[in-house]
N, C-alpha and C. Protein backbone atom coordinates (compact mmCIF):
# COMPACT_ATOMS: atom_id res chain seq x y z
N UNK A 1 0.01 -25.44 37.71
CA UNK A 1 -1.31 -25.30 38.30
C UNK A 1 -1.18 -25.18 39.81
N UNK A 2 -2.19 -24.27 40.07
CA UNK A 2 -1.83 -23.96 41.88
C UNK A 2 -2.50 -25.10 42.56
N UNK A 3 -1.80 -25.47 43.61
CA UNK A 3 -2.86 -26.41 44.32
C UNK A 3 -2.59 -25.65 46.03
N UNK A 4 -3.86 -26.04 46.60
CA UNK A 4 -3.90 -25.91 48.19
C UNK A 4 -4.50 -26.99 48.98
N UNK A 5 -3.50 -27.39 49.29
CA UNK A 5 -4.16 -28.53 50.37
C UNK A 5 -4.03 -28.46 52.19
N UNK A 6 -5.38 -28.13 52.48
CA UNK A 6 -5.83 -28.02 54.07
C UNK A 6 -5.43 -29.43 54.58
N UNK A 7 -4.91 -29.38 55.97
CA UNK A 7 -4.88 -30.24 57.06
C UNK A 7 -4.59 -29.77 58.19
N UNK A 8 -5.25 -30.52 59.26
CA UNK A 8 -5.27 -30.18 60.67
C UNK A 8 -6.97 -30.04 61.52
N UNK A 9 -7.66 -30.07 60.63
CA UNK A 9 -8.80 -30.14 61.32
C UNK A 9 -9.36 -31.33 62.02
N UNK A 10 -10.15 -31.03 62.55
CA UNK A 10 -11.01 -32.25 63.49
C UNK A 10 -12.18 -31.62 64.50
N UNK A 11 -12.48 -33.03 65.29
CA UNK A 11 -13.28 -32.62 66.52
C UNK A 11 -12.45 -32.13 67.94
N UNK A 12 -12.91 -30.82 68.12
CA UNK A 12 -12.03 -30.43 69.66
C UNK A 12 -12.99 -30.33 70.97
N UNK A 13 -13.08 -29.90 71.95
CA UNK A 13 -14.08 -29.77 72.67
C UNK A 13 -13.53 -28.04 73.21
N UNK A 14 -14.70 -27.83 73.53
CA UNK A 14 -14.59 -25.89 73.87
C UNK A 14 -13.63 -25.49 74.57
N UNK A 15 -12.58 -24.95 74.47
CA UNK A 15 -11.52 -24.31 74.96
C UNK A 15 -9.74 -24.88 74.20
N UNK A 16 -10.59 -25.90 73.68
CA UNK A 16 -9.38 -26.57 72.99
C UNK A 16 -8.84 -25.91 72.42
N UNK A 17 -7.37 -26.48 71.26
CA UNK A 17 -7.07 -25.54 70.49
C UNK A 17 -6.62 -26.81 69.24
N UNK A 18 -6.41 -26.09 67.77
CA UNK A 18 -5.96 -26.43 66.86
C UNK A 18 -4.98 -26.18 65.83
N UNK A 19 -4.20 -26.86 65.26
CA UNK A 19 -3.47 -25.65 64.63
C UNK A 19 -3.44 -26.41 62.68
N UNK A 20 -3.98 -25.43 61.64
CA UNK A 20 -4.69 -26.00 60.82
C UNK A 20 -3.10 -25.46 59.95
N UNK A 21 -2.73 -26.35 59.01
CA UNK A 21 -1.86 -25.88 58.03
C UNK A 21 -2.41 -26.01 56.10
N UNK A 22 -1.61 -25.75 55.69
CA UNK A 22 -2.00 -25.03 53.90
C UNK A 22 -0.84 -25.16 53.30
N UNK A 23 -0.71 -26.69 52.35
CA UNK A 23 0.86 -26.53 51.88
C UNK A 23 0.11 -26.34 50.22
N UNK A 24 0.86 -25.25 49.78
CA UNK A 24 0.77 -24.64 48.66
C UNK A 24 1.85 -25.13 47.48
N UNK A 25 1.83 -25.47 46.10
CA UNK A 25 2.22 -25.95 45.51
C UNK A 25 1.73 -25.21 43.88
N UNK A 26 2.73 -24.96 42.74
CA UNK A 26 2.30 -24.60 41.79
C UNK A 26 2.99 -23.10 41.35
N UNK A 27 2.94 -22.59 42.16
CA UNK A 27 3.54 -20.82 41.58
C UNK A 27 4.60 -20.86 42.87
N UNK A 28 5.57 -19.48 42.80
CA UNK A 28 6.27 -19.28 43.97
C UNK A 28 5.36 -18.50 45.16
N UNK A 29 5.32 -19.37 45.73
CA UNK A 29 4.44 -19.04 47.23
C UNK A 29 4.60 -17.75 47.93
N UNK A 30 6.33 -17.51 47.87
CA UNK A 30 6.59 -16.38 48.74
C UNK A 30 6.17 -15.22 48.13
N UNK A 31 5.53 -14.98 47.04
CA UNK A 31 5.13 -13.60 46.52
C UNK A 31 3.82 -13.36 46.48
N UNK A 32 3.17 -14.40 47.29
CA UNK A 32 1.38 -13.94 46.97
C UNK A 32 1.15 -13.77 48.95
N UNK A 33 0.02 -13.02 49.04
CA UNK A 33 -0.84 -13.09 50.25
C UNK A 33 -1.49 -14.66 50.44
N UNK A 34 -1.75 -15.00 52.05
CA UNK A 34 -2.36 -15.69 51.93
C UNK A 34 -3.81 -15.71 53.00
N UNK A 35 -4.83 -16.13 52.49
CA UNK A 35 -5.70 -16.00 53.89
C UNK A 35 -6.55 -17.56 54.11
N UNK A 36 -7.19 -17.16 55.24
CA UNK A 36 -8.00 -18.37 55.88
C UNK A 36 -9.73 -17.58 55.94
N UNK A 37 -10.62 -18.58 55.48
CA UNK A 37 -11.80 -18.22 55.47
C UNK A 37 -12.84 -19.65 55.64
N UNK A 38 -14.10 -19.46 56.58
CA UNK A 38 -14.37 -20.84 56.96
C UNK A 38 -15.80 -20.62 56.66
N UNK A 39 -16.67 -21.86 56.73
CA UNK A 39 -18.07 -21.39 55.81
C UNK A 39 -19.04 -22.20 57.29
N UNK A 40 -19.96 -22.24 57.51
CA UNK A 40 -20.80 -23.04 58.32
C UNK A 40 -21.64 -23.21 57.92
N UNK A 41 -22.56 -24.18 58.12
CA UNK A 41 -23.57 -24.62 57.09
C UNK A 41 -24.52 -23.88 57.60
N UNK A 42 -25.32 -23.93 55.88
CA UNK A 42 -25.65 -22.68 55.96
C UNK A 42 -25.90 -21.20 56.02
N UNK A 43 -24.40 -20.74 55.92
CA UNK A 43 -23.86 -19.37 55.74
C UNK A 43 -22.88 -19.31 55.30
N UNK A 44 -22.74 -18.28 54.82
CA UNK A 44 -22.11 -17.67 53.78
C UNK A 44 -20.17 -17.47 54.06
N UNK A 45 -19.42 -17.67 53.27
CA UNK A 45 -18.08 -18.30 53.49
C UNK A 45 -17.56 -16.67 54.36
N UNK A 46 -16.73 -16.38 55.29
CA UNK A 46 -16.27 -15.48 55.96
C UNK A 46 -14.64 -15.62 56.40
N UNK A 47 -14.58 -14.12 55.69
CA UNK A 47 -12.96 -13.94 56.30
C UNK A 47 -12.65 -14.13 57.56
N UNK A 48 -11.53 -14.90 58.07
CA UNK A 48 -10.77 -14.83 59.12
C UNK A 48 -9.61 -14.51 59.86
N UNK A 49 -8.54 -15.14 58.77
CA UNK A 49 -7.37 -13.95 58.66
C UNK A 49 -6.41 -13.98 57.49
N UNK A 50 -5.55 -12.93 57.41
CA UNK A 50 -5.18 -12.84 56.05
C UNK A 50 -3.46 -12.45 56.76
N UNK A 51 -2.32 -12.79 56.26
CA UNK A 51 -1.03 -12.53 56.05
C UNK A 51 -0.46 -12.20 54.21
N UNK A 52 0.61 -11.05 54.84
CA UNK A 52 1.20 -10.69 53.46
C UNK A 52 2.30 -11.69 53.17
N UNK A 53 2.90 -11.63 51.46
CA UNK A 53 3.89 -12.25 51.20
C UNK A 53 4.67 -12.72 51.96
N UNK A 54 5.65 -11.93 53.42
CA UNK A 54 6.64 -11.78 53.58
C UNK A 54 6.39 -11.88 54.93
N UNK A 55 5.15 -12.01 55.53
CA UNK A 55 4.26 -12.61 57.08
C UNK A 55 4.61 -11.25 57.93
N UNK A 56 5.06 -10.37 57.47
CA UNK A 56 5.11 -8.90 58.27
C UNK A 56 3.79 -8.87 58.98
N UNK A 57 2.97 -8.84 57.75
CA UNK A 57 1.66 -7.97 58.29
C UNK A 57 0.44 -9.32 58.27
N UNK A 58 -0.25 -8.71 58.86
CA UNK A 58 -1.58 -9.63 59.21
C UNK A 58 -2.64 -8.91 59.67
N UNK A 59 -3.55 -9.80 59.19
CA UNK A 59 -4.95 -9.20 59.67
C UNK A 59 -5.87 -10.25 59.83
N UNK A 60 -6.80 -9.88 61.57
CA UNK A 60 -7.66 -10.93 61.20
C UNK A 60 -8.95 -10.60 61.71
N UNK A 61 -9.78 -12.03 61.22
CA UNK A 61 -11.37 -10.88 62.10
C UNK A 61 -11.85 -10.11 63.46
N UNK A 62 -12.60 -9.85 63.48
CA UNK A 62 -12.88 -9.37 65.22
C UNK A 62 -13.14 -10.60 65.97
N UNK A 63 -14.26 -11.68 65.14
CA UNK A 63 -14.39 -12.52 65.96
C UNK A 63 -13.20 -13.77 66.12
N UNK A 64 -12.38 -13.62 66.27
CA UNK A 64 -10.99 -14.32 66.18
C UNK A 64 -10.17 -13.60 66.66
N UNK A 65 -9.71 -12.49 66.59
CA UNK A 65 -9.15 -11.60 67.31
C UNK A 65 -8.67 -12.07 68.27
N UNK A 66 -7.11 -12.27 68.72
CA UNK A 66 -6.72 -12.58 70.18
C UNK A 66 -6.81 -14.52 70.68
N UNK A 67 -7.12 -15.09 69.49
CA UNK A 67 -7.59 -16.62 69.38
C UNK A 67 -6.48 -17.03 68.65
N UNK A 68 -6.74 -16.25 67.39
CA UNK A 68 -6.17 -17.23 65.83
C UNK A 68 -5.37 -16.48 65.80
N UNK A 69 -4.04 -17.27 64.96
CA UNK A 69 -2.86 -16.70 64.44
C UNK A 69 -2.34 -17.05 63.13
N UNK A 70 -2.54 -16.16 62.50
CA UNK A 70 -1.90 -16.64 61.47
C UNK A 70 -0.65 -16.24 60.95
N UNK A 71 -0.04 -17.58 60.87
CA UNK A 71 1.41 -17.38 60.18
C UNK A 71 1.91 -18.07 58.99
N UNK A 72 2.85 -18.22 58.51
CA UNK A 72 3.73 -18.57 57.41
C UNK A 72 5.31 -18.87 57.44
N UNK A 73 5.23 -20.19 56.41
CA UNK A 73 6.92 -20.65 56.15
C UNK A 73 7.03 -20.57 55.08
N UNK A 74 7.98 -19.44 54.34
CA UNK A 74 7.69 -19.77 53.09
C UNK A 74 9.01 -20.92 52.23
N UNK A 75 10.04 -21.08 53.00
CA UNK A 75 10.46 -22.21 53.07
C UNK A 75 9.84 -23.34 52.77
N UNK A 76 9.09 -23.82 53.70
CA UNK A 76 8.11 -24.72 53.47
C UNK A 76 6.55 -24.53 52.62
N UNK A 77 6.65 -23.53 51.95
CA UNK A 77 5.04 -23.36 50.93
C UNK A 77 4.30 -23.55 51.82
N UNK A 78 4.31 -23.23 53.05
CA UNK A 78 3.33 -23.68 54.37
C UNK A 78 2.45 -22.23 54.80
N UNK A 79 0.93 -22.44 55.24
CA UNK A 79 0.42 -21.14 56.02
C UNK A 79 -0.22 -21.92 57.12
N UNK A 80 -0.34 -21.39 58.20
CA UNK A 80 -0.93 -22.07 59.44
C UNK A 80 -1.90 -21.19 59.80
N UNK A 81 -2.56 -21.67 60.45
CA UNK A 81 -3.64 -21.36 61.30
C UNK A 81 -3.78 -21.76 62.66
N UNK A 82 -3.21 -21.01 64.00
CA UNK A 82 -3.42 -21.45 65.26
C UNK A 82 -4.85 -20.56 65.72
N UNK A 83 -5.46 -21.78 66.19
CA UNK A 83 -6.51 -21.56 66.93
C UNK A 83 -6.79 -21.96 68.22
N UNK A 84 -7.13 -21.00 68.85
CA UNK A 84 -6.74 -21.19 70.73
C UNK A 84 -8.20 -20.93 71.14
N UNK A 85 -8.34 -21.45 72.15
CA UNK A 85 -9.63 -20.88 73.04
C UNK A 85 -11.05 -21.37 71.90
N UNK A 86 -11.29 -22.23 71.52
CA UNK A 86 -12.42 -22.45 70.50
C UNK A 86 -13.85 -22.38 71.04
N UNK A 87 -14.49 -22.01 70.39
CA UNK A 87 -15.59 -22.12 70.83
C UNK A 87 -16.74 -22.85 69.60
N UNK A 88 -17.87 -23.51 70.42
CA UNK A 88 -18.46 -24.19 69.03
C UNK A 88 -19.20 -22.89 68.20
N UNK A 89 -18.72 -22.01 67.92
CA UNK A 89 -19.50 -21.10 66.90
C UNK A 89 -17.88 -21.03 66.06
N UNK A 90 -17.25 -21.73 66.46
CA UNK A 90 -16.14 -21.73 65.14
C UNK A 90 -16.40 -23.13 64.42
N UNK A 91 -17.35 -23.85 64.84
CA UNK A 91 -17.46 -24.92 63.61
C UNK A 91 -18.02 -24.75 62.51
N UNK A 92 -16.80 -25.28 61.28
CA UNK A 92 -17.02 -24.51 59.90
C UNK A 92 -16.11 -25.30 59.44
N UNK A 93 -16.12 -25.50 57.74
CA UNK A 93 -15.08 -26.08 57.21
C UNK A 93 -14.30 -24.58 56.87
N UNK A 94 -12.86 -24.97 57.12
CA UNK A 94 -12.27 -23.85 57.03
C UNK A 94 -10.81 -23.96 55.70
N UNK A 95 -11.08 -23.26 54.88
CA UNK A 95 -10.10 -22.58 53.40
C UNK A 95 -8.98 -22.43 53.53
N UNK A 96 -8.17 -22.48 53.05
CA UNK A 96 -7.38 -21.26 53.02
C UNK A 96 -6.85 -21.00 50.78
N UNK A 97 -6.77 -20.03 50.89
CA UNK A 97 -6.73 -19.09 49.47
C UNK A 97 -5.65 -18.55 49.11
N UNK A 98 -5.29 -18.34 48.03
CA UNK A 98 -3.91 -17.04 47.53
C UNK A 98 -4.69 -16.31 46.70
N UNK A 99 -3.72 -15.11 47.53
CA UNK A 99 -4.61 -13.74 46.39
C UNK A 99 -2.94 -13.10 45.99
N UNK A 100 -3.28 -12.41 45.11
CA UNK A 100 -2.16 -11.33 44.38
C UNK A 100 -2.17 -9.78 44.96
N UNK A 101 -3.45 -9.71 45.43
CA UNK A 101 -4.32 -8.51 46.49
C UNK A 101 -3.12 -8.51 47.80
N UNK A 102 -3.07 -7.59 48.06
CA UNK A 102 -2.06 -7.29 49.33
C UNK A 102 -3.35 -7.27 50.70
N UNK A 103 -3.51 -8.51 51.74
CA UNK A 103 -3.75 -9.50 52.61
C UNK A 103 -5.27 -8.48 52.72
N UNK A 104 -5.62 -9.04 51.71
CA UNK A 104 -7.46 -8.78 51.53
C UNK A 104 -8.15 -9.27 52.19
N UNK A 105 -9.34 -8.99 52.39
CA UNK A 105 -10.35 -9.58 53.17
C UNK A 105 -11.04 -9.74 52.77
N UNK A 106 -11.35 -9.58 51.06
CA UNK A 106 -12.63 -9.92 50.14
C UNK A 106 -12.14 -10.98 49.20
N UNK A 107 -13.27 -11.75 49.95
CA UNK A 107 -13.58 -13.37 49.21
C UNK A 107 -12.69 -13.04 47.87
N UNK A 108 -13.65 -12.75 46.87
CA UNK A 108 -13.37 -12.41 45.59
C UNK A 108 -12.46 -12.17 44.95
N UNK A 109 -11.36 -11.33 45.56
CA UNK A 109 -10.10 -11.57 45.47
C UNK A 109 -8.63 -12.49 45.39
N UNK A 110 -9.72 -13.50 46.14
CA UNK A 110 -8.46 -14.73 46.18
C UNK A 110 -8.69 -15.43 44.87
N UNK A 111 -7.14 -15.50 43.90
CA UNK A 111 -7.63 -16.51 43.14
C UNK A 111 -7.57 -18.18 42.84
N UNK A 112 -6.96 -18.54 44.19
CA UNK A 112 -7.18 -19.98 44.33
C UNK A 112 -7.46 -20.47 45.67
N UNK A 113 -8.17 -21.29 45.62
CA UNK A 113 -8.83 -22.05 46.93
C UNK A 113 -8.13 -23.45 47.24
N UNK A 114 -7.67 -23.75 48.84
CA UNK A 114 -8.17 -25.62 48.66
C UNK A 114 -9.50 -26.14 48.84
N UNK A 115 -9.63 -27.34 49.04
CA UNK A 115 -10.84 -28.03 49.54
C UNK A 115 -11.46 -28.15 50.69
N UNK A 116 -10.90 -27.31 51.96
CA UNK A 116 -11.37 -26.96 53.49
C UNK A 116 -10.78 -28.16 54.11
N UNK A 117 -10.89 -27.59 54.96
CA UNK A 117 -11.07 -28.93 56.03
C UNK A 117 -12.16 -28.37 57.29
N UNK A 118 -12.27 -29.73 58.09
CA UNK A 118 -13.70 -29.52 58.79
C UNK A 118 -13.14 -29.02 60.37
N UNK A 119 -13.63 -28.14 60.49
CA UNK A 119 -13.34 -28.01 62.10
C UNK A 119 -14.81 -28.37 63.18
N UNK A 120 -14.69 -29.16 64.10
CA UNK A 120 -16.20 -29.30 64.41
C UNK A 120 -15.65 -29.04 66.66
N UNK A 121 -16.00 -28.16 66.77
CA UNK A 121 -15.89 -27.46 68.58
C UNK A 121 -17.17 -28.25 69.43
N UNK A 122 -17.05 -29.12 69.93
CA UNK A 122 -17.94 -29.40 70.92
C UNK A 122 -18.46 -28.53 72.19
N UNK A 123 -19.63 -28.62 72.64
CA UNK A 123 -19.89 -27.67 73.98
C UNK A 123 -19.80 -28.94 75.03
C-alpha cells in the first residue's frame, strides 16, 4: 500500500522560506512522477509543481515560478519542496501525490495523496 507522508510545514513570516519534504513508502518510488499541490480554505486544491521519475524535468506554476523548487532523492523515497520568498497568499495546506502520468498538472491524475501539511505566511 502506498503511503505519503508530508513534513516541514509551519508558521513563517513574509519573505521567509521553507523547505517541505514527502517520504514515500509502498511501490518503487523511482519510477513514478511526483507533484506538490496546496488547497486554501475555501478553494479549490491547485497545482504547484510537478518532477519526473528521474528529477530531469520539472514543472511548476506561474505563481511559484522562480520561488519553489522542486526536487527529489530517490535514494531516500524523498520529494522536497523549497519555498523561498513567501508570501501570505501561499497559505494553504500543501500535498504532495504520485502519478504514473509523466509530471502532470491535473489533479486527477495523481493516484495517491498524503495528508498535507499546513503552511501558514504571516504579513
Amino acid at each position: 500500500q502506498v503511503q505519503l507522508v508530508e513534513s516541514g510545514g509551519g508558521l513563517v513570516q513574509a519573505g521567509g522560506s521553507l523547505r517541505l519534504s514527502c517520504a514515500a513508502s509502498g511501490r518503487t518510488f523511482s519510477r513514478y512522477a511526483m507533484g506538490w499541490f496546496r488547497q486554501a480554505p475555501g478553494k479549490e486544491r491547485e497545482f504547484v509543481a510537478a518532477i519526473n521519475w528521474i528529477g530531469g524535468s520539472t514543472y511548476s506554476a506561474d505563481s511559484v515560478k522562480g520561488r519553489f523548487t522542486i526536487s527529489r532523492e530517490n535514494a531516500e523515497n524523498t520529494v522536497y519542496l523549497q519555498m523561498n520568498s513567501l508570501k501570505p497568499e501561499d497559505t494553504a495546506v500543501y500535498y504532495c501525490a504520485e502519478t504514473e502520468s509523466y509530471c502532470t498538472v491535473e489533479r486527477g491524475k495523481y493516484d495517491y495523496w498524503g495528508q498535507g501539511t499546513q503552511v501558514t505566511v504571516s504579513s
